[in-house]
C-alpha atoms as a PDB file:
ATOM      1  CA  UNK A   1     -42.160   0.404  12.558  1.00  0.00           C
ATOM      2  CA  UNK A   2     -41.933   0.235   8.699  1.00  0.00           C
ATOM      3  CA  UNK A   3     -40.745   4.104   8.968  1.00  0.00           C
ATOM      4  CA  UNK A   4     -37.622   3.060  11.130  1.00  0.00           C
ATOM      5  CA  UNK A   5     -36.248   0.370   8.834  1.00  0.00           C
ATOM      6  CA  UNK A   6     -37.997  -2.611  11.556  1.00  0.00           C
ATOM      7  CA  UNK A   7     -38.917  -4.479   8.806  1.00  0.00           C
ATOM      8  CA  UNK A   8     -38.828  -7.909   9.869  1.00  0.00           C
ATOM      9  CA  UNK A   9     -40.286  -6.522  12.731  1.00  0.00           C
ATOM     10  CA  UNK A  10     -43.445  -5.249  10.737  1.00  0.00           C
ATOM     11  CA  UNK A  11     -44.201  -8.177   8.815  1.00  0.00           C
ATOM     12  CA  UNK A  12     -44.225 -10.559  11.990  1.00  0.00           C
ATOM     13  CA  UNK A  13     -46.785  -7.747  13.310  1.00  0.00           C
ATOM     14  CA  UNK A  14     -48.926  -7.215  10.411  1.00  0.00           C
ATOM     15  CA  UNK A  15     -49.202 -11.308  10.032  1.00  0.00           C
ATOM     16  CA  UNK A  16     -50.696 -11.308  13.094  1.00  0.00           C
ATOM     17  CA  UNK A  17     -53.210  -8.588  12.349  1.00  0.00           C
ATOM     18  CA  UNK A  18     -53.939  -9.988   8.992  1.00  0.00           C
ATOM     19  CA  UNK A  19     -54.419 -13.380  10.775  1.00  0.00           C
ATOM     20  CA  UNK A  20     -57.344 -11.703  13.282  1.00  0.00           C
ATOM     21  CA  UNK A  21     -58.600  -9.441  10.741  1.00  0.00           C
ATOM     22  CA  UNK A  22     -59.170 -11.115   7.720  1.00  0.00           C
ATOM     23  CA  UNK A  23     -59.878  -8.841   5.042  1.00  0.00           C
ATOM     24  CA  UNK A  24     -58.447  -5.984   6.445  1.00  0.00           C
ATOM     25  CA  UNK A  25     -57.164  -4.447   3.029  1.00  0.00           C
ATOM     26  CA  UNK A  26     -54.963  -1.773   5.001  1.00  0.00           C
ATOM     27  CA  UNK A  27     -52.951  -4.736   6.705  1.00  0.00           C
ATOM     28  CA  UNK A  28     -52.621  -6.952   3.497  1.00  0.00           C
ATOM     29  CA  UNK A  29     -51.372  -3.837   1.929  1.00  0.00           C
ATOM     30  CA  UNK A  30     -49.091  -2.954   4.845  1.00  0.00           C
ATOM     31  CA  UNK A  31     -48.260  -6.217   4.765  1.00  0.00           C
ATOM     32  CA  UNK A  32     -47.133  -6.544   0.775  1.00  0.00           C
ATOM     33  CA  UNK A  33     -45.349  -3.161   1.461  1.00  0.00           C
ATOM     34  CA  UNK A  34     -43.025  -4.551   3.941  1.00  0.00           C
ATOM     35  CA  UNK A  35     -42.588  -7.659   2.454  1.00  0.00           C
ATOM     36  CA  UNK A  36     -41.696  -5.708  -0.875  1.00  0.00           C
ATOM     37  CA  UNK A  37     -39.267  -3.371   1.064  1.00  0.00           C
ATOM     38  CA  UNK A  38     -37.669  -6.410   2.446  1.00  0.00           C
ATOM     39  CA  UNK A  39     -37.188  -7.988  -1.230  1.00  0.00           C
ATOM     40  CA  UNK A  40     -35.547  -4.311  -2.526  1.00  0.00           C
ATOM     41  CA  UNK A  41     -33.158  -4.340   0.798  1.00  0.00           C
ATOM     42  CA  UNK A  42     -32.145  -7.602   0.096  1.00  0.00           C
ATOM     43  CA  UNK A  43     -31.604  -7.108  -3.601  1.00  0.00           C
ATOM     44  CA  UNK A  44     -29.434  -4.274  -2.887  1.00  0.00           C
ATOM     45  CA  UNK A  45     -27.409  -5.870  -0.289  1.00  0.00           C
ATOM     46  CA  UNK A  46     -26.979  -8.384  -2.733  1.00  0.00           C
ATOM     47  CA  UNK A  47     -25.643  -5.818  -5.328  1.00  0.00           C
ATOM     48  CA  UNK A  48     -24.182  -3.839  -2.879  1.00  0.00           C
ATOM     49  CA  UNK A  49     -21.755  -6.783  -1.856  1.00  0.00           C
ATOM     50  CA  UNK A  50     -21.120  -7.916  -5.474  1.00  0.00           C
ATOM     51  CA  UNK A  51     -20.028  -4.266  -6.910  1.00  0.00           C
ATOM     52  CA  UNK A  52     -17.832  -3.640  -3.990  1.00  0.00           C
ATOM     53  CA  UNK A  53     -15.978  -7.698  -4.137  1.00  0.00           C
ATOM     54  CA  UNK A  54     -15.620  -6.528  -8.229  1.00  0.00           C
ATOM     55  CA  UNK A  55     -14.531  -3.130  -7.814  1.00  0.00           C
ATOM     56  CA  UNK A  56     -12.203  -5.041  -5.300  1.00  0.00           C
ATOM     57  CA  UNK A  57     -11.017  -7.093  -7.984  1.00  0.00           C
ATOM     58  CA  UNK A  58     -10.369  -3.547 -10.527  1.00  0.00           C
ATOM     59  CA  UNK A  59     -13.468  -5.131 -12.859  1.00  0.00           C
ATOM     60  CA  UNK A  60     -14.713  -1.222 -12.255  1.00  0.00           C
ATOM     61  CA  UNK A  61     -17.174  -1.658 -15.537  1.00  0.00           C
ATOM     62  CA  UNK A  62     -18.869  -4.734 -14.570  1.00  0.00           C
ATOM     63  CA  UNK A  63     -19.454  -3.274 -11.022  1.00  0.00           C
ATOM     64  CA  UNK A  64     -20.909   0.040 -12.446  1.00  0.00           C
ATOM     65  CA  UNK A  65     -23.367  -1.957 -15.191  1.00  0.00           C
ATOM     66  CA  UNK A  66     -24.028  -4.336 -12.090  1.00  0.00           C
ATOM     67  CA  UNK A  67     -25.490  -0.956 -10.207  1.00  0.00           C
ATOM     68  CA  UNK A  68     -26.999   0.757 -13.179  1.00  0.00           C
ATOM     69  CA  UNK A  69     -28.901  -2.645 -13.048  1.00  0.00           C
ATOM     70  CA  UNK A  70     -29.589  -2.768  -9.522  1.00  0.00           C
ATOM     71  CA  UNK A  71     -30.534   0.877  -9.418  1.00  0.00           C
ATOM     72  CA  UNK A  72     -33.386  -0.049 -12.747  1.00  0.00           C
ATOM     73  CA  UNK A  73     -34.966  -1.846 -10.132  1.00  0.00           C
ATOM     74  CA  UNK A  74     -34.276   0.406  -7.360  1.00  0.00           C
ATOM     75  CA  UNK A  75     -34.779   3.478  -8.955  1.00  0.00           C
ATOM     76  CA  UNK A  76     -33.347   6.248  -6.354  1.00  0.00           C
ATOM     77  CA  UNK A  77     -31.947   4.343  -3.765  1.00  0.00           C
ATOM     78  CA  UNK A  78     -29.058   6.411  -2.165  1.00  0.00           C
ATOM     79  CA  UNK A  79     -26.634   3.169  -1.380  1.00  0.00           C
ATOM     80  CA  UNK A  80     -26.385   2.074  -4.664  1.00  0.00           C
ATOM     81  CA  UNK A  81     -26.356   5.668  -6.509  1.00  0.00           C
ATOM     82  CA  UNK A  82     -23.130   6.396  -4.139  1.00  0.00           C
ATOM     83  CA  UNK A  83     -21.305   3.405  -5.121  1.00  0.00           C
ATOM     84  CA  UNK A  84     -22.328   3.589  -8.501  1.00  0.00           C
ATOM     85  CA  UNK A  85     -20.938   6.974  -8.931  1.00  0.00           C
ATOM     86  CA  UNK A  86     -17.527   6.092  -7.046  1.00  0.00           C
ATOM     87  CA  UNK A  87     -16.923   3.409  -9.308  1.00  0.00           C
ATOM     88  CA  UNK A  88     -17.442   5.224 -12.772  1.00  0.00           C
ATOM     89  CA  UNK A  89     -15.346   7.505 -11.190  1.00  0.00           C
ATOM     90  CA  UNK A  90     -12.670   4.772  -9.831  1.00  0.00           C
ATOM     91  CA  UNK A  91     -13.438   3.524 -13.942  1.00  0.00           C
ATOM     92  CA  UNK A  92     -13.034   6.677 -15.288  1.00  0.00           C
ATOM     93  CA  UNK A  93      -9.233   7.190 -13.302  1.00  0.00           C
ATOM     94  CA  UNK A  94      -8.676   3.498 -14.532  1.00  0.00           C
ATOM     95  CA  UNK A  95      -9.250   4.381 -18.239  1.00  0.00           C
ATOM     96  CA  UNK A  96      -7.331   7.857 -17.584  1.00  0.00           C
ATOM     97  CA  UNK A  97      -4.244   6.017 -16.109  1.00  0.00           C
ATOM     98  CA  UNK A  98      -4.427   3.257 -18.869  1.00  0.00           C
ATOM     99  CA  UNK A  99      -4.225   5.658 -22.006  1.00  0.00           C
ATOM    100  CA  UNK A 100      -1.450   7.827 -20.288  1.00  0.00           C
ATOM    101  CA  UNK A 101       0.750   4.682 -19.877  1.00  0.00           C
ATOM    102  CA  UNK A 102       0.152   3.996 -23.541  1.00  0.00           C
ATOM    103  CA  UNK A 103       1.081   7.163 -24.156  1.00  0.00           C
ATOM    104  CA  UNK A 104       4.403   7.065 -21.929  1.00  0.00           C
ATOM    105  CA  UNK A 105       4.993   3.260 -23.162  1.00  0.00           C
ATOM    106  CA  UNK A 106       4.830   5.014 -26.841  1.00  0.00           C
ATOM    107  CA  UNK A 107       6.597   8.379 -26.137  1.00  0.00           C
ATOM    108  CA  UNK A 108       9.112   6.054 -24.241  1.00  0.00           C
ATOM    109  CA  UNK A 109      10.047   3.926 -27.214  1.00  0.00           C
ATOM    110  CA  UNK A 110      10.081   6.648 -29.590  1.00  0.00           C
ATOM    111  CA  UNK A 111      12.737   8.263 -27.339  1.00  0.00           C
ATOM    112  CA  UNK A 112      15.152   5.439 -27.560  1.00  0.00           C
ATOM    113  CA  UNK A 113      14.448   4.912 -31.083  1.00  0.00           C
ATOM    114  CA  UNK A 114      16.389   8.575 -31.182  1.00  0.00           C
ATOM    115  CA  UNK A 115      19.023   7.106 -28.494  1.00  0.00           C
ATOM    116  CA  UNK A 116      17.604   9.611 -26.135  1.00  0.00           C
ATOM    117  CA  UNK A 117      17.825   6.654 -23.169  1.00  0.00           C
ATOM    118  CA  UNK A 118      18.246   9.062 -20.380  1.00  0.00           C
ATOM    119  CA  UNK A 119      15.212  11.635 -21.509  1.00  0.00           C
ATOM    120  CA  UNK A 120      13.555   8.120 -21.904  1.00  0.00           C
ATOM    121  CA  UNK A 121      14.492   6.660 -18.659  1.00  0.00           C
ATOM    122  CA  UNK A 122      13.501  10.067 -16.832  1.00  0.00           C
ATOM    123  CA  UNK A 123      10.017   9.727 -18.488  1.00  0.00           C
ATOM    124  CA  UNK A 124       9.754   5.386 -17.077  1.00  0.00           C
ATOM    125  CA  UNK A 125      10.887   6.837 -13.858  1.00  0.00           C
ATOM    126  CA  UNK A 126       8.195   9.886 -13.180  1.00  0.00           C
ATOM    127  CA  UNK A 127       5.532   7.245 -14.401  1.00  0.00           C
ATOM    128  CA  UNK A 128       6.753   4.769 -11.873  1.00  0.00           C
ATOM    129  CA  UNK A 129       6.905   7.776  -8.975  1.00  0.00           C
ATOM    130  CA  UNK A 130       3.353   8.922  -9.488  1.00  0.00           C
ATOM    131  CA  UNK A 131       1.414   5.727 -10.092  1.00  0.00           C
ATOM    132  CA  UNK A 132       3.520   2.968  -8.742  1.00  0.00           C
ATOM    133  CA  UNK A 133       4.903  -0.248  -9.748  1.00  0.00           C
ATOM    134  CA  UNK A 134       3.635  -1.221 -13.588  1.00  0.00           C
ATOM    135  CA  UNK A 135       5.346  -4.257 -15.219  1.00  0.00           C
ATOM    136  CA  UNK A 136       5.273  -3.015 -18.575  1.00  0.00           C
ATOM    137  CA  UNK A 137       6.591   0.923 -17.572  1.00  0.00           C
ATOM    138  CA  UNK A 138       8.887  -1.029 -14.895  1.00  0.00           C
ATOM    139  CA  UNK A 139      10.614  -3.356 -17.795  1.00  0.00           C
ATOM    140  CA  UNK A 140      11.088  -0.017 -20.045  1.00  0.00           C
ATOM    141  CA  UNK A 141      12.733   1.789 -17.305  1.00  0.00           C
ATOM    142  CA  UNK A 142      15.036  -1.433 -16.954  1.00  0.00           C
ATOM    143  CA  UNK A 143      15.733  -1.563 -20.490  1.00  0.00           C
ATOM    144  CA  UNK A 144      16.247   2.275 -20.841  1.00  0.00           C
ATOM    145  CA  UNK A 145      18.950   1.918 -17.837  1.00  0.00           C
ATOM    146  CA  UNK A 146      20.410  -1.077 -20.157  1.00  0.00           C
ATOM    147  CA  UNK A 147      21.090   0.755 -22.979  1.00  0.00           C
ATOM    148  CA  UNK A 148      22.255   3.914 -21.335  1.00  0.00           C
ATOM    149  CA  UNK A 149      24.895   1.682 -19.418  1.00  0.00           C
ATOM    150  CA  UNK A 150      25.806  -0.062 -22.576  1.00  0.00           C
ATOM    151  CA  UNK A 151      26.526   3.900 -24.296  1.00  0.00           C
ATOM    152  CA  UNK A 152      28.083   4.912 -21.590  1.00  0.00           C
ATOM    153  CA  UNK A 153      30.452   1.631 -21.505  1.00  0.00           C
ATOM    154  CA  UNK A 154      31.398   1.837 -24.904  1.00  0.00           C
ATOM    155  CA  UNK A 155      32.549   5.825 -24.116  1.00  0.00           C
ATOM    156  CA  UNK A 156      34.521   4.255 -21.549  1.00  0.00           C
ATOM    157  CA  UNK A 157      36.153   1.333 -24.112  1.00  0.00           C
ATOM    158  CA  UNK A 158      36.606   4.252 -26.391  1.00  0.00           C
ATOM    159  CA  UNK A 159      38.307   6.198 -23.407  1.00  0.00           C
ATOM    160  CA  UNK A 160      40.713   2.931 -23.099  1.00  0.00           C
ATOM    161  CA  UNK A 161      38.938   2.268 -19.837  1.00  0.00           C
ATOM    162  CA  UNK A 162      37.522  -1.419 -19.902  1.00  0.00           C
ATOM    163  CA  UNK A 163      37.557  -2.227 -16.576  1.00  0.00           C
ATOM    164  CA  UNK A 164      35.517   0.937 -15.909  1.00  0.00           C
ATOM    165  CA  UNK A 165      32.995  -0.317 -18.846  1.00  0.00           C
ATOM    166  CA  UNK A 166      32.798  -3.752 -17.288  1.00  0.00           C
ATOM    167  CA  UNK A 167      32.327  -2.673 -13.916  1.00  0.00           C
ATOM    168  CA  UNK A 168      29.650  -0.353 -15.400  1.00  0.00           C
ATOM    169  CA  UNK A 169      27.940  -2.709 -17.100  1.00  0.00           C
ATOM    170  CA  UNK A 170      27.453  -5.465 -13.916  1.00  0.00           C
ATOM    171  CA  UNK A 171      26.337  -2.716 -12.349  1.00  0.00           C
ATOM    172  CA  UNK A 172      23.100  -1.536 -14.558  1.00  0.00           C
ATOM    173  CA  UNK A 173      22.425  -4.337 -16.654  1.00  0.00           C
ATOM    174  CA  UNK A 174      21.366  -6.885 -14.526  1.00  0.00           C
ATOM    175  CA  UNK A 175      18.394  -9.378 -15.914  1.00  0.00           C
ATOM    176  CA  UNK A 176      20.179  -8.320 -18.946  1.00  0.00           C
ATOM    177  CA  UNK A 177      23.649  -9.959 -19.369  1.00  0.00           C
ATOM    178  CA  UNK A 178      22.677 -11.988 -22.178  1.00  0.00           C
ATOM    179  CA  UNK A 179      21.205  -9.193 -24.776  1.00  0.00           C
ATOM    180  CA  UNK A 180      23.591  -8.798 -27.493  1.00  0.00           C
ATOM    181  CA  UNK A 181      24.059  -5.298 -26.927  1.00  0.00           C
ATOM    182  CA  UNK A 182      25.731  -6.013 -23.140  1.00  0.00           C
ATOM    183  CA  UNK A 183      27.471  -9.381 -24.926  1.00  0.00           C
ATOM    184  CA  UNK A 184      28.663  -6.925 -27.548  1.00  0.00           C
ATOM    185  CA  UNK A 185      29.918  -4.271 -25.729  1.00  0.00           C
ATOM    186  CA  UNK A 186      31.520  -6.753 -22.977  1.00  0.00           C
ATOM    187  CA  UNK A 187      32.940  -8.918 -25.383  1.00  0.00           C
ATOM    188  CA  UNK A 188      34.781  -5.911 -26.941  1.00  0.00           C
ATOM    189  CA  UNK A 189      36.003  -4.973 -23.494  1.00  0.00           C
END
């Protein structure tokens, strides 16, 4: 019964036993066996639930020191080594993913510090495509179609072609009306 998991089952059983035959060392040892099992099934339920409602929540390296915890005094148990290792690697992709987009956020602003708003733009946009929506990449990319639009609408005023540059400019610089670039460049218009 103990061998098939039945371990409620076991302890009601070896109670019993224990109850008739006093003394019985093999029973009271059974008996602490199951009961122990019991405690370490419990405990990793327990931990089992918790890492998977944090790893819900993204807090990936409290959920894998949660395990490595669980697993001290667990030592082997398959459950907890398989979620362990999917969250340091869900951690691991996290950390990846986070240094990349400081990397695009930086190679980004360096771009339009050289005016290169399109290259830049190009760069916010791939980001966007592969990992999806990030505030922070999303609000560059908006800002990089700003100031292209506000380039391109001074070539127009330049070309004699306000209404062009004005038309332009409602059209990409929404969210943006009142930086002083757009108020500049529509004011000259």
């Amino acid at each position: 019964i103990i061998d098939q998991g039945r371990l409620d089952e076991a302890v009601s059983r070896l109670e019993n036993l224990c109850q008739n035959y006093p003394g019985e060392e093999i029973f009271t040892t059974l008996l602490a066996r199951s009961q122990q099992l019991i405690a370490e099934r419990r405990r990793r339920d327990e931990a089992l639930s918790r890492a998977e409602a944090l790893m819900a929540g993204r807090s990936l390296g409290e959920a894998v020191e949660l395990l490595e915890k669980a697993l001290a005094g667990i030592p082997g148990d398959q459950q907890l080594t398989l979620l362990r290792d999917q969250a340091r690697r869900q951690w691991d992709e996290a950390r990846e993913r986070d240094e990349e987009m400081r990397q695009t956020v930086e190679a980004i602003r360096t771009l339009a510090q050289q005016g290169q708003f399109e290259t830049a733009l190009t760069k916010a946009e791939s980001w966007l495509n592969r990992y999806g929506d990030e505030v922070s990449i999303a609000r560059l990319r908006d800002e990089m179609r700003m100031r292209k639009a506000v380039v391109e609408a001074k070539s127009l005023l330049d070309q004699t072609r306000p209404e062009d540059a004005l038309g332009l400019l409602e059209d990409s610089t929404s969210g943006f009306a009142s930086s002083p670039e757009v108020v500049a460049v529509t004011k000259r218009a």
